[in-house]
N, C-alpha and C. Protein backbone atom coordinates (compact mmCIF):
# COMPACT_ATOMS: atom_id res chain seq x y z
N UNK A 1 11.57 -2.13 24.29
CA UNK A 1 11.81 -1.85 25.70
C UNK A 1 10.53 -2.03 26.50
N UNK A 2 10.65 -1.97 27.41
CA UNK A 2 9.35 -2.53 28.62
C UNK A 2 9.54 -1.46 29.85
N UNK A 3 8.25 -1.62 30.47
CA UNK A 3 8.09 -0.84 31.65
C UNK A 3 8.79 0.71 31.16
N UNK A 4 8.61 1.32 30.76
CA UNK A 4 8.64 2.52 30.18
C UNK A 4 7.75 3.58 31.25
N UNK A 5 8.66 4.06 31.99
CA UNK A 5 8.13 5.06 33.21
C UNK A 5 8.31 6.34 32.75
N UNK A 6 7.10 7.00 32.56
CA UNK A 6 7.37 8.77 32.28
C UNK A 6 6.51 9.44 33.53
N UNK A 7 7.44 10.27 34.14
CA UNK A 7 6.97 11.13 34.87
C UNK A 7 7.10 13.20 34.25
N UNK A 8 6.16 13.49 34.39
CA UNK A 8 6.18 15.01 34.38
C UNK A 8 6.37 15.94 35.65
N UNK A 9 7.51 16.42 35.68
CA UNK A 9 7.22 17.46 36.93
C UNK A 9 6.96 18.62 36.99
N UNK A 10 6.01 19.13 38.12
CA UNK A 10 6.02 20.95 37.86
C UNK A 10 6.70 21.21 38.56
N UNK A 11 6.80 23.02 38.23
CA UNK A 11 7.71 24.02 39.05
C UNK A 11 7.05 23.99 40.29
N UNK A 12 5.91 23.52 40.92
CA UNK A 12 5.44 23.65 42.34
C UNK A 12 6.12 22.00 43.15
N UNK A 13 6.54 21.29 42.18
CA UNK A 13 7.22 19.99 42.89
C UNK A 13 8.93 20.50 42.95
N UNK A 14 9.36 21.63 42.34
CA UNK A 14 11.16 21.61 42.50
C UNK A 14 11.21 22.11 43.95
N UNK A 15 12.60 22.18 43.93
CA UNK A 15 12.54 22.39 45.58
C UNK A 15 14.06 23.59 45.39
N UNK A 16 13.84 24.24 46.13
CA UNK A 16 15.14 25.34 46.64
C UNK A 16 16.14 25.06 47.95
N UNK A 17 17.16 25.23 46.71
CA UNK A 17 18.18 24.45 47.89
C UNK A 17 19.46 25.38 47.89
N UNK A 18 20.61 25.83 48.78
CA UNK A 18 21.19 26.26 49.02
C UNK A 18 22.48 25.98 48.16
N UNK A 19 23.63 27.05 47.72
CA UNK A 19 24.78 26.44 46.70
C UNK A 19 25.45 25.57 47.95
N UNK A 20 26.65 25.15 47.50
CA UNK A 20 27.18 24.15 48.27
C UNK A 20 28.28 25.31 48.78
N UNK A 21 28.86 25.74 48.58
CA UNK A 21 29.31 27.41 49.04
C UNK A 21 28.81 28.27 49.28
N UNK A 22 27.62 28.10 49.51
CA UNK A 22 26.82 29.26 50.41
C UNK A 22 26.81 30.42 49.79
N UNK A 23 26.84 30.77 48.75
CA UNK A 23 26.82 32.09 48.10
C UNK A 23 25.73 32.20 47.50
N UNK A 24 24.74 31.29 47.25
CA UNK A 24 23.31 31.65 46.57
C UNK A 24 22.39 29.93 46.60
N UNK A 25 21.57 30.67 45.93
CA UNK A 25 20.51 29.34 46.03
C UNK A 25 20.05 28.58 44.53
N UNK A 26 20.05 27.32 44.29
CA UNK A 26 19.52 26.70 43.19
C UNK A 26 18.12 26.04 43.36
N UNK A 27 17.39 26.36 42.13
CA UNK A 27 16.21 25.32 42.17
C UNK A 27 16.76 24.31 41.61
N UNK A 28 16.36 23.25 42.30
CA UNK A 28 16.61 21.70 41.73
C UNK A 28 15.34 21.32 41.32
N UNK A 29 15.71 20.98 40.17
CA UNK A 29 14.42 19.85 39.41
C UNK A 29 14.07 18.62 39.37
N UNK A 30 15.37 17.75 39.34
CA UNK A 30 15.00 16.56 39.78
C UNK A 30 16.42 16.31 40.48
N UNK A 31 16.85 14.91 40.89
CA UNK A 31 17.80 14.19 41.64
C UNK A 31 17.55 13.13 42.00
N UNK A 32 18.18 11.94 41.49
CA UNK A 32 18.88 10.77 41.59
C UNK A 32 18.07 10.06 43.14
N UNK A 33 17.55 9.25 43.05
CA UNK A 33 16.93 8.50 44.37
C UNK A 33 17.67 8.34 45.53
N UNK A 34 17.08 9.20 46.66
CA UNK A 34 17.97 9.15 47.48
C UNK A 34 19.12 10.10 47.51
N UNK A 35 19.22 10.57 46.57
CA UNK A 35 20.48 11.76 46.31
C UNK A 35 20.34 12.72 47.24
N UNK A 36 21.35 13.61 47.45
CA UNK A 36 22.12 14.70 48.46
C UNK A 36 22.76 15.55 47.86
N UNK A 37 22.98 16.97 47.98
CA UNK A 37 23.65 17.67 47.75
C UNK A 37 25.30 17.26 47.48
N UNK A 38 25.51 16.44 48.66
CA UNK A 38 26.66 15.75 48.73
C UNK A 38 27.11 14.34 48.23
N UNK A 39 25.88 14.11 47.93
CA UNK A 39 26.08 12.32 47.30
C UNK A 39 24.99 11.90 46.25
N UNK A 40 24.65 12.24 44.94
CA UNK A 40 24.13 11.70 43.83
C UNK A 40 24.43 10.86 42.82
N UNK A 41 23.82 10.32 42.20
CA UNK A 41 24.16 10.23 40.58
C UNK A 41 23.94 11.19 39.56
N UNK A 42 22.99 11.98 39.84
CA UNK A 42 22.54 13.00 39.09
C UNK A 42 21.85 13.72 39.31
N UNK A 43 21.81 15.01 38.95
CA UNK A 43 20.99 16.36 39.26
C UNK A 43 21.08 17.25 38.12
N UNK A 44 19.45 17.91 38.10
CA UNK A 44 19.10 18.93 37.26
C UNK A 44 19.03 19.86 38.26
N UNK A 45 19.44 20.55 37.23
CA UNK A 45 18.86 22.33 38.47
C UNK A 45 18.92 23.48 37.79
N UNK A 46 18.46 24.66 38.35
CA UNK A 46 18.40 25.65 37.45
C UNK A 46 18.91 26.95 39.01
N UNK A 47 20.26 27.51 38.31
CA UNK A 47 20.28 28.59 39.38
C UNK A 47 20.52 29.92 38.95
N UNK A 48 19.88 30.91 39.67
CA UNK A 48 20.80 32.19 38.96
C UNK A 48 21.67 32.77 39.32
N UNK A 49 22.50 33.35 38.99
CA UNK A 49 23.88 34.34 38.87
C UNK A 49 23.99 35.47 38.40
N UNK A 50 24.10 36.56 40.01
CA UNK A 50 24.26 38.01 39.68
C UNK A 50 25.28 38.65 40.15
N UNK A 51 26.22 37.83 40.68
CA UNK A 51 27.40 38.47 41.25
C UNK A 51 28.78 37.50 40.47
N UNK A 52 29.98 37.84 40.10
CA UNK A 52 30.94 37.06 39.93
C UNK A 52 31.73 36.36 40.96
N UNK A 53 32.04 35.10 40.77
CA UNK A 53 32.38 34.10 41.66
C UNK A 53 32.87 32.73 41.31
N UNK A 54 33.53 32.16 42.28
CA UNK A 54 34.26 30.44 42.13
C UNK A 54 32.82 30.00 42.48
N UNK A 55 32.75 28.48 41.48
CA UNK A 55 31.82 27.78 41.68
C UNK A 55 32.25 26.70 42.68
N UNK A 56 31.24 26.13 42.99
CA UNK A 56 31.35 24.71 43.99
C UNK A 56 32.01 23.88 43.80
N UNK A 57 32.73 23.10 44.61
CA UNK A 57 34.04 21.97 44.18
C UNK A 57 32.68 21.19 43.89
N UNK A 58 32.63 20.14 43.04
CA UNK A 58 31.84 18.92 42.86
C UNK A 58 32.91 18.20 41.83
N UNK A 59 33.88 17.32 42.89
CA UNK A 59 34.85 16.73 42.48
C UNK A 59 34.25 15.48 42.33
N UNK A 60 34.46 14.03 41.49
CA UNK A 60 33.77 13.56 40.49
C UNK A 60 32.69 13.23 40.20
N UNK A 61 31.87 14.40 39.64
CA UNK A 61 31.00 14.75 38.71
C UNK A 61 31.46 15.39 37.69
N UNK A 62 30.56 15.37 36.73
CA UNK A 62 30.81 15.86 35.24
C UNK A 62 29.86 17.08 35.53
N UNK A 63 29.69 18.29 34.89
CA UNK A 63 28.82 19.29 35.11
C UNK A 63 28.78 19.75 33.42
N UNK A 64 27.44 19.76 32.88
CA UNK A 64 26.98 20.30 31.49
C UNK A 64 25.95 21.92 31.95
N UNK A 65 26.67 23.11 31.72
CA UNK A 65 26.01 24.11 32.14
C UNK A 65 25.42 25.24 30.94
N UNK A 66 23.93 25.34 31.10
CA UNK A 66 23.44 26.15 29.92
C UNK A 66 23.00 26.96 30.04
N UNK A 67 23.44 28.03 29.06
CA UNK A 67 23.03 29.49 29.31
C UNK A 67 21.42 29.41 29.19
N UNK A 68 20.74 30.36 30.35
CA UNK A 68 18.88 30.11 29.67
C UNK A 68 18.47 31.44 30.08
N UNK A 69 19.14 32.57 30.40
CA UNK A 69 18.58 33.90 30.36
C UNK A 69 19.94 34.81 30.75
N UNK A 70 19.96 36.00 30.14
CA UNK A 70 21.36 37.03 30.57
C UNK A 70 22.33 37.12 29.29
N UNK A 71 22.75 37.75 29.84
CA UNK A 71 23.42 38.24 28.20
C UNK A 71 25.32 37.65 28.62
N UNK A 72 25.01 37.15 29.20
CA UNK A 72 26.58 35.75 29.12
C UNK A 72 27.22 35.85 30.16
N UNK A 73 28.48 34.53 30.33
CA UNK A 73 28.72 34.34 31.52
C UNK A 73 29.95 33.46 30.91
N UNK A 74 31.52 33.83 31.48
CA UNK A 74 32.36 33.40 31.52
C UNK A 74 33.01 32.34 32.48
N UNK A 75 33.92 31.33 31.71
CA UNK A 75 33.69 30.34 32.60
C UNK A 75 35.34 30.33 32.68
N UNK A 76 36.19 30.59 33.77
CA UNK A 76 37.63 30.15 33.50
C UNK A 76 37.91 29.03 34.41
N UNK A 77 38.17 27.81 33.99
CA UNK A 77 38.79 27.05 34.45
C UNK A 77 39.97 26.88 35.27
N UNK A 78 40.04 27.55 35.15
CA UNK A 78 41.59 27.70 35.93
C UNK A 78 42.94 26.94 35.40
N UNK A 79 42.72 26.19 34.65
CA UNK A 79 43.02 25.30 33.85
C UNK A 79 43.91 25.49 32.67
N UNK A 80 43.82 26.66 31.82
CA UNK A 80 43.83 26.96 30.47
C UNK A 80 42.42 26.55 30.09
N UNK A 81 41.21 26.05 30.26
CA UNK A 81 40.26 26.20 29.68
C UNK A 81 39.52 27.31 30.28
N UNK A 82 38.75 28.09 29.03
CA UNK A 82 37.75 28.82 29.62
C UNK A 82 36.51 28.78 28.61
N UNK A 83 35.34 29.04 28.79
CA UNK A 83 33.95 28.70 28.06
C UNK A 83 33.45 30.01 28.16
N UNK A 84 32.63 30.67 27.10
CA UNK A 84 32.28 31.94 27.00
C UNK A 84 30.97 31.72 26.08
N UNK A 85 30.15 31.79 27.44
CA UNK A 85 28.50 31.66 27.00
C UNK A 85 27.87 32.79 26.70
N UNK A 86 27.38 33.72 25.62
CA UNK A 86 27.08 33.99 25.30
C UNK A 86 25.40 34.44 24.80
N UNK A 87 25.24 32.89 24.06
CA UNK A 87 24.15 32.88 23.29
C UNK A 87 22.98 32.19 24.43
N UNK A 88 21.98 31.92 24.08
CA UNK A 88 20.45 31.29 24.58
C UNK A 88 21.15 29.74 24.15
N UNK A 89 21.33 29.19 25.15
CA UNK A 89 21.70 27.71 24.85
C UNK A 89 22.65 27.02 24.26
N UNK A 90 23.81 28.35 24.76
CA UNK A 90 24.97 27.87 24.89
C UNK A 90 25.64 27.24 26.00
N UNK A 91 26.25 25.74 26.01
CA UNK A 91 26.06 24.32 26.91
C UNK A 91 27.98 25.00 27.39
N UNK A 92 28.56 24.45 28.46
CA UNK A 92 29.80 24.64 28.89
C UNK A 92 29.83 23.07 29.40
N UNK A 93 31.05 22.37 28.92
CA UNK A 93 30.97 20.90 29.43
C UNK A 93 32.44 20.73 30.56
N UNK A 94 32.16 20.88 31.74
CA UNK A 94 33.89 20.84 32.30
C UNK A 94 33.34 19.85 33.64
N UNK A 95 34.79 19.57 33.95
CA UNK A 95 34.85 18.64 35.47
C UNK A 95 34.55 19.59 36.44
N UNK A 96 33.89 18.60 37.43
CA UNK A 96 33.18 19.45 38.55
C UNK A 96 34.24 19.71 39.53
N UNK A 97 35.82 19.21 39.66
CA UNK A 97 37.07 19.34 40.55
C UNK A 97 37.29 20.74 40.15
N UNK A 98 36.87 21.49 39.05
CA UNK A 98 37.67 22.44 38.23
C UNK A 98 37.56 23.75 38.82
N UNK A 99 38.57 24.71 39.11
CA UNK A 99 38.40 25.76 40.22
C UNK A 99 37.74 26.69 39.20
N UNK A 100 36.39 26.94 39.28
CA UNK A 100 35.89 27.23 38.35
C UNK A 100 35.44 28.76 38.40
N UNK A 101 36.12 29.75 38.04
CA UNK A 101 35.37 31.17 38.18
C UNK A 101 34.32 31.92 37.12
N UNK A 102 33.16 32.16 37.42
CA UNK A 102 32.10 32.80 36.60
C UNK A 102 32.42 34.52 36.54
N UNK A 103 32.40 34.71 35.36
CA UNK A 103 32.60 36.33 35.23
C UNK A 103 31.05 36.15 34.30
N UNK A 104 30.65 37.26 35.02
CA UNK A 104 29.12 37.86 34.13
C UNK A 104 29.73 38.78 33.32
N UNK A 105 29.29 39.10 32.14
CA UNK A 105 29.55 39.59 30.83
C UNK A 105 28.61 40.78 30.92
N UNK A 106 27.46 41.16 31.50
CA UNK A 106 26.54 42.13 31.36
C UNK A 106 25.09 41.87 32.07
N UNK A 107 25.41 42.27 33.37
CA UNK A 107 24.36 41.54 34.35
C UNK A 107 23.98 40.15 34.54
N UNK A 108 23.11 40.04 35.28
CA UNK A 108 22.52 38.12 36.37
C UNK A 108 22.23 37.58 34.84
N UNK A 109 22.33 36.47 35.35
CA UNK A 109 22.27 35.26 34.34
C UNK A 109 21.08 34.31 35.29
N UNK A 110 20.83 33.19 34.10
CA UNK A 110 20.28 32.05 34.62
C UNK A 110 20.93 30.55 33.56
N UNK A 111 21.30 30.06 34.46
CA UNK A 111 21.92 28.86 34.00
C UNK A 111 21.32 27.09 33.88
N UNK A 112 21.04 26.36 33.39
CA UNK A 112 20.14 25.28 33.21
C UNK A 112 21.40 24.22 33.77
N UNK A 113 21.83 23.75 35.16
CA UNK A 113 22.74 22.20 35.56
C UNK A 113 22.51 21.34 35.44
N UNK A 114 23.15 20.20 34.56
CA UNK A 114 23.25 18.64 34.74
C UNK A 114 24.37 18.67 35.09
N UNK A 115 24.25 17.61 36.52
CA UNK A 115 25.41 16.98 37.15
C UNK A 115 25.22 15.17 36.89
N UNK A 116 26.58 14.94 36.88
CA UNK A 116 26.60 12.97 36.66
C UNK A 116 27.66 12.45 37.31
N UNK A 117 27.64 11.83 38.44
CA UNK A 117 28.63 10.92 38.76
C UNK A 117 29.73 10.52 37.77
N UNK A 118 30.84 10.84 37.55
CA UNK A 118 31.61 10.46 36.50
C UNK A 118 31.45 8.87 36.49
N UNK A 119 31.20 8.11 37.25
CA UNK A 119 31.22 6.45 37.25
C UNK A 119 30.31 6.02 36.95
N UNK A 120 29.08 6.89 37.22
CA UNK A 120 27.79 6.37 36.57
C UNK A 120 27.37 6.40 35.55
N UNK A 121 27.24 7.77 34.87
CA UNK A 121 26.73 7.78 33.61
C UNK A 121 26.95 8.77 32.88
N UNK A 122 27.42 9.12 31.92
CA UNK A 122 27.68 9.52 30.61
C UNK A 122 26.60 10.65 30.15
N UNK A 123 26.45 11.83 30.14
CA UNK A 123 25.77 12.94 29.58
C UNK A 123 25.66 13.35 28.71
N UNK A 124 24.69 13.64 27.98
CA UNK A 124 24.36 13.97 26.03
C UNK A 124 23.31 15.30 26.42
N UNK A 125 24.05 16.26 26.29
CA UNK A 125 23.18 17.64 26.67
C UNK A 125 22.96 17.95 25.54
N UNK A 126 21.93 18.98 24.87
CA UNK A 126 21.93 19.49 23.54
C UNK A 126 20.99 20.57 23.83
N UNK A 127 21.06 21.69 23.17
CA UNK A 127 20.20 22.88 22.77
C UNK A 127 19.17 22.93 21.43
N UNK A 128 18.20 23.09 21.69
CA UNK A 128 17.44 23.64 20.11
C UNK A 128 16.72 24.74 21.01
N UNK A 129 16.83 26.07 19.25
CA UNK A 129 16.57 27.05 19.81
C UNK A 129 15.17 26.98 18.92
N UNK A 130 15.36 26.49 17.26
CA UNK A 130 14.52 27.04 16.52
C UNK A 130 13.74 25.81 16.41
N UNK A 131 11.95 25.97 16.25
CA UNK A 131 10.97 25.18 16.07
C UNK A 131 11.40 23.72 15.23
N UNK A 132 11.76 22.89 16.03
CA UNK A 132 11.43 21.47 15.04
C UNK A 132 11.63 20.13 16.26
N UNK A 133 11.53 18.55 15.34
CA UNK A 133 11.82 17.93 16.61
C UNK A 133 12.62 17.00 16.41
N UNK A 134 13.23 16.75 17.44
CA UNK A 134 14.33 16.65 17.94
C UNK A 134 14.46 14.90 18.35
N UNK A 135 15.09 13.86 17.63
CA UNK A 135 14.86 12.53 17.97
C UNK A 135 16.25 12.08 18.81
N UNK A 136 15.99 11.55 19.42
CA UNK A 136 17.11 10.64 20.33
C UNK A 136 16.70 9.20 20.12
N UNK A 137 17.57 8.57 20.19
CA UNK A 137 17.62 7.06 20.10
C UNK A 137 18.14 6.58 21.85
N UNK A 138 17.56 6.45 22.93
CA UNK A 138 17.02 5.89 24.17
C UNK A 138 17.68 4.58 24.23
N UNK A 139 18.92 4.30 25.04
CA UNK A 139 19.65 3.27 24.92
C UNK A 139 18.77 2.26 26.47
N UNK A 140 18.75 1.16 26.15
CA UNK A 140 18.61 0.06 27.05
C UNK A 140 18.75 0.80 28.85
N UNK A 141 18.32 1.48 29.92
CA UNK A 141 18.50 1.62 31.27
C UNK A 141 19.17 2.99 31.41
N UNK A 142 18.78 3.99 29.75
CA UNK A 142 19.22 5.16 30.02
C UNK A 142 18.46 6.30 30.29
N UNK A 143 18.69 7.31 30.99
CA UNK A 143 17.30 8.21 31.30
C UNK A 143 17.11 9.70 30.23
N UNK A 144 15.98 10.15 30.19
CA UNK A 144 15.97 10.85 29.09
C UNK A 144 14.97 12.11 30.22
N UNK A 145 15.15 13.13 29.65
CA UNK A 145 14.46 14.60 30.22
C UNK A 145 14.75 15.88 28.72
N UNK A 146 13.32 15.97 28.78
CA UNK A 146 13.37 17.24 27.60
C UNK A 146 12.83 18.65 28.99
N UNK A 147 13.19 19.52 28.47
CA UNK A 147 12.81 20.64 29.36
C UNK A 147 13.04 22.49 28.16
N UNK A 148 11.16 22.90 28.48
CA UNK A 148 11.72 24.32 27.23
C UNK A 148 11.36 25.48 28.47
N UNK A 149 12.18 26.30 27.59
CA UNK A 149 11.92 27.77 28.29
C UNK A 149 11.01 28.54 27.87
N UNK A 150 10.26 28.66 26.88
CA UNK A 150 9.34 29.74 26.16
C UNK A 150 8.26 28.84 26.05
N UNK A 151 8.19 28.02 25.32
CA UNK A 151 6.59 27.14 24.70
C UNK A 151 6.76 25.47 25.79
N UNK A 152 5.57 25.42 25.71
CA UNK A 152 5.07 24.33 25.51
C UNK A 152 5.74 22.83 24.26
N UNK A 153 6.30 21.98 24.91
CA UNK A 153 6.74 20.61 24.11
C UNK A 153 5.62 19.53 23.89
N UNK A 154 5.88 18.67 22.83
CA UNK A 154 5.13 17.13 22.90
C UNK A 154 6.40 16.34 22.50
N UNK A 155 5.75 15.41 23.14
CA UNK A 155 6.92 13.90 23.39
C UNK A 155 6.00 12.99 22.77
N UNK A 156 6.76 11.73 21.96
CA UNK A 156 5.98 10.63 21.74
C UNK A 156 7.14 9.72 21.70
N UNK A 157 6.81 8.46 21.84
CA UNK A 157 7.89 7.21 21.57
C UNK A 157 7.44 6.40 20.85
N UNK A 158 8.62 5.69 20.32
CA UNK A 158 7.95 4.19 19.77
C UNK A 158 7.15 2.91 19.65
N UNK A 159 7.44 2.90 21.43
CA UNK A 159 6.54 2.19 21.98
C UNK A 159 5.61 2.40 22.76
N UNK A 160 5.02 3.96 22.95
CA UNK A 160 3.97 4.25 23.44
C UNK A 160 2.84 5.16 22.12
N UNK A 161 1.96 5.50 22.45
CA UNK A 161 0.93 5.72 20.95
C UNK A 161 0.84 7.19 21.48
N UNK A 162 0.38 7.09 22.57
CA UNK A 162 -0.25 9.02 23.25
C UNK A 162 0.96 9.35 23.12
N UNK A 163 0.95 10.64 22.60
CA UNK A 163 1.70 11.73 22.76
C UNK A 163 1.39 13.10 23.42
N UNK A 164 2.87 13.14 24.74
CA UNK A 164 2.41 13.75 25.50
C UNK A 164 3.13 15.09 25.58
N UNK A 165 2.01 16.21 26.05
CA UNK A 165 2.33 17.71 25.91
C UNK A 165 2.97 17.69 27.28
N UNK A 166 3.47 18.55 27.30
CA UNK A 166 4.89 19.41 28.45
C UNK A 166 4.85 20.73 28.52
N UNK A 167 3.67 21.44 29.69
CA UNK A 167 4.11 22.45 29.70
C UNK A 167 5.52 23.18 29.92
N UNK A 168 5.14 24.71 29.42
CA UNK A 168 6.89 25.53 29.46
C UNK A 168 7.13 25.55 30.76
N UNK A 169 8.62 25.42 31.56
CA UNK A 169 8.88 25.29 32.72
C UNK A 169 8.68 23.74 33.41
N UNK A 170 8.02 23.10 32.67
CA UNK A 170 7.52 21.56 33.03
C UNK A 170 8.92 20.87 33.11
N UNK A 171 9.51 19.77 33.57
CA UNK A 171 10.46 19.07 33.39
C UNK A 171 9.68 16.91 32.83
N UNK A 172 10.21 16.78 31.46
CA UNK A 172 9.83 15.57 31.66
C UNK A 172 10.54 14.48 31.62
N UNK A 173 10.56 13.45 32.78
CA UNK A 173 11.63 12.23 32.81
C UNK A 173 11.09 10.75 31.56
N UNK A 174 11.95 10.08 31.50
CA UNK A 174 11.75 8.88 30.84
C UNK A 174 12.87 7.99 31.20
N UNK A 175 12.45 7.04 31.58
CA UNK A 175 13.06 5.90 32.52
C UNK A 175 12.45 4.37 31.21
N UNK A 176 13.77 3.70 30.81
CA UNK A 176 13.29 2.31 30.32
C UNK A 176 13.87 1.39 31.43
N UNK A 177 13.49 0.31 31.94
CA UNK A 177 14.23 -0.53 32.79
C UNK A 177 13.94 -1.87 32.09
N UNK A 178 14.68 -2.77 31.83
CA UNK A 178 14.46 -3.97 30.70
C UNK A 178 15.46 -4.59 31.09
N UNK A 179 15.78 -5.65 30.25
CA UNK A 179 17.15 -6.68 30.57
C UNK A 179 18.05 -6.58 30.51
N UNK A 180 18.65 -5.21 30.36
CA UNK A 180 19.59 -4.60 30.33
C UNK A 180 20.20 -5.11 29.04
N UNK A 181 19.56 -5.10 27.70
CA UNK A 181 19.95 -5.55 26.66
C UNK A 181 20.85 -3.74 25.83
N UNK A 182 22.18 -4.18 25.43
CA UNK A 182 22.91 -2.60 25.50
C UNK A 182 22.30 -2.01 24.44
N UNK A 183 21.83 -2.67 22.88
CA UNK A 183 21.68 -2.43 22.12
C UNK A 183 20.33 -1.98 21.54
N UNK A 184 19.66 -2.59 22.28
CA UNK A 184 17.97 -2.45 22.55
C UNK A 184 17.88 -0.92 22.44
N UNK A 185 16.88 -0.40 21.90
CA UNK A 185 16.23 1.45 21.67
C UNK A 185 15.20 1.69 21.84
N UNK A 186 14.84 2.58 22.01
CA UNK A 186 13.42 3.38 22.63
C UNK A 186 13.70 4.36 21.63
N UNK A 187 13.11 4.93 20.29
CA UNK A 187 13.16 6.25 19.84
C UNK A 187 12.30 7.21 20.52
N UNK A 188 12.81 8.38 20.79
CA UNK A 188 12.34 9.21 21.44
C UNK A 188 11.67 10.64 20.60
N UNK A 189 11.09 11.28 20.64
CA UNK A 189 10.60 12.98 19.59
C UNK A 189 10.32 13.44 20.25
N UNK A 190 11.26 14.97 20.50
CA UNK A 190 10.05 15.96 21.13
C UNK A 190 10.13 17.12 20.31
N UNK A 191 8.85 17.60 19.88
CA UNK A 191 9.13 18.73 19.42
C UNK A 191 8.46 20.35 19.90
N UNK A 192 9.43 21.15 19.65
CA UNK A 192 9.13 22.86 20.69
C UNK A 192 10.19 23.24 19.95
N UNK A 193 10.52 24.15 20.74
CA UNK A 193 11.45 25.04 20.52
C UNK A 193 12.20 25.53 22.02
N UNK A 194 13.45 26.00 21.77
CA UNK A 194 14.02 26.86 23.04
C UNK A 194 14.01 25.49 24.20
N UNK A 195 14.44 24.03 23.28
CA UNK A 195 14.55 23.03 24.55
C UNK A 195 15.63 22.38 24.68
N UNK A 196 16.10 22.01 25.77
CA UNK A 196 17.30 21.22 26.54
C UNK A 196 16.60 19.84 26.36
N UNK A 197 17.72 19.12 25.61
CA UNK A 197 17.38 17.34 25.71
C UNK A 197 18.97 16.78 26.34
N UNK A 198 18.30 15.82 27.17
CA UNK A 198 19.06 15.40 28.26
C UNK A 198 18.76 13.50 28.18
N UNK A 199 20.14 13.23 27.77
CA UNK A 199 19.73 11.80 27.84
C UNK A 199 21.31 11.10 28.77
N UNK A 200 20.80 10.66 29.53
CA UNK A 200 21.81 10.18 31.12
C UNK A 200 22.55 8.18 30.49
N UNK A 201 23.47 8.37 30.15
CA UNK A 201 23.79 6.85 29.43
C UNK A 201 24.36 6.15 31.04
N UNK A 202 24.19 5.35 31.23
CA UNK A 202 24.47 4.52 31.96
C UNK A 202 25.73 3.57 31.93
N UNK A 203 27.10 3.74 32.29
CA UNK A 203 27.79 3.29 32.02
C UNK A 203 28.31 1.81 32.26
């Protein structure tokens, strides 16, 4: 792969932004060029939850939501589905149309959001809680973000030699842009603990 863009962001670059129902506020971490509350391809964010409530219509988007502090948080779909987060990095995967009500289980929570254009791209969320690292295989024009809650991460790739540290709270992107060959890979490693790996497939 070529042109291999990594950016690191800090918590003094996220920005605080309002829910889309007005009932509380999210830090956003990153978002899609040009993106809007109302019009993305994708968004990270991190918000918390101390009251029970319907979440935001975000009708087609996909939404991957992870538990990252609180002792759990119920998810009813309205649907017949419901998700019952529990644990430290337990992921809830549902449509963003979905009339979605949060019941807190035992006080505020904090929750880790990936949102994706359902037309755009395809989401691979994953949790590690316990020390080791963690490889992804980096498809041809797909984006990649590791992010930990407790420690400090390092990242290295295949085709780069430095391997780079990530502070805790840090968010880090990885962008390949190439000939759009589908099969083409970037191996990816990061290893920490207590981290969210996020790789955005491009459909």
């Amino acid at each position: 792969m070529s042109n291999l863009n990594i950016k690191i962001t800090t918590p003094d670059e996220f920005t605080l932004v309002p829910w889309k129902n007005g009932l509380g506020h999210t830090t956003e971490l990153a978002i899609s060029d040009g993106g809007s509350l109302d019009d993305f391809e994708w968004r990270l964010s991190i918000a918390s939850v101390d009251n029970d409530g319907d979440f935001s219509n975000f009708s087609g988007y996909q939404r991957n939501l992870v538990l990252i502090a609180g002792n759990g948080l119920n998810l009813d779909h309205r649907n017949g589905d419901v998700d019952k987060l529990t644990h430290l990095l337990d992921i809830a995967r549902f449509d963003g149309a979905s009339k979605t009500h949060g019941a807190l289980v035992n006080g505020g929570i904090k929750d880790f959001n990936v949102m994706t254009n359902q037309n755009a791209f395809t989401p691979e969320v994953d949790g590690y809680i316990e020390q080791q690292t963690a490889t992804v295989a980096m498809l041809a024009d797909s984006l990649f973000f590791a992010y930990s809650l407790t420690d400090d991460m390092s990242v290295n790739t295949s085709q780069d030699e430095d391997c780079y540290t990530v502070p805790v709270g840090h968010l880090i992107k990885l962008c390949a842009m190439n000939e759009k060959k589908p099969d083409d890979q970037l191996i990816v490693k990061v290893t920490g603990k207590n981290m969210i790996v996020i790789q955005l497939k491009v459909k």
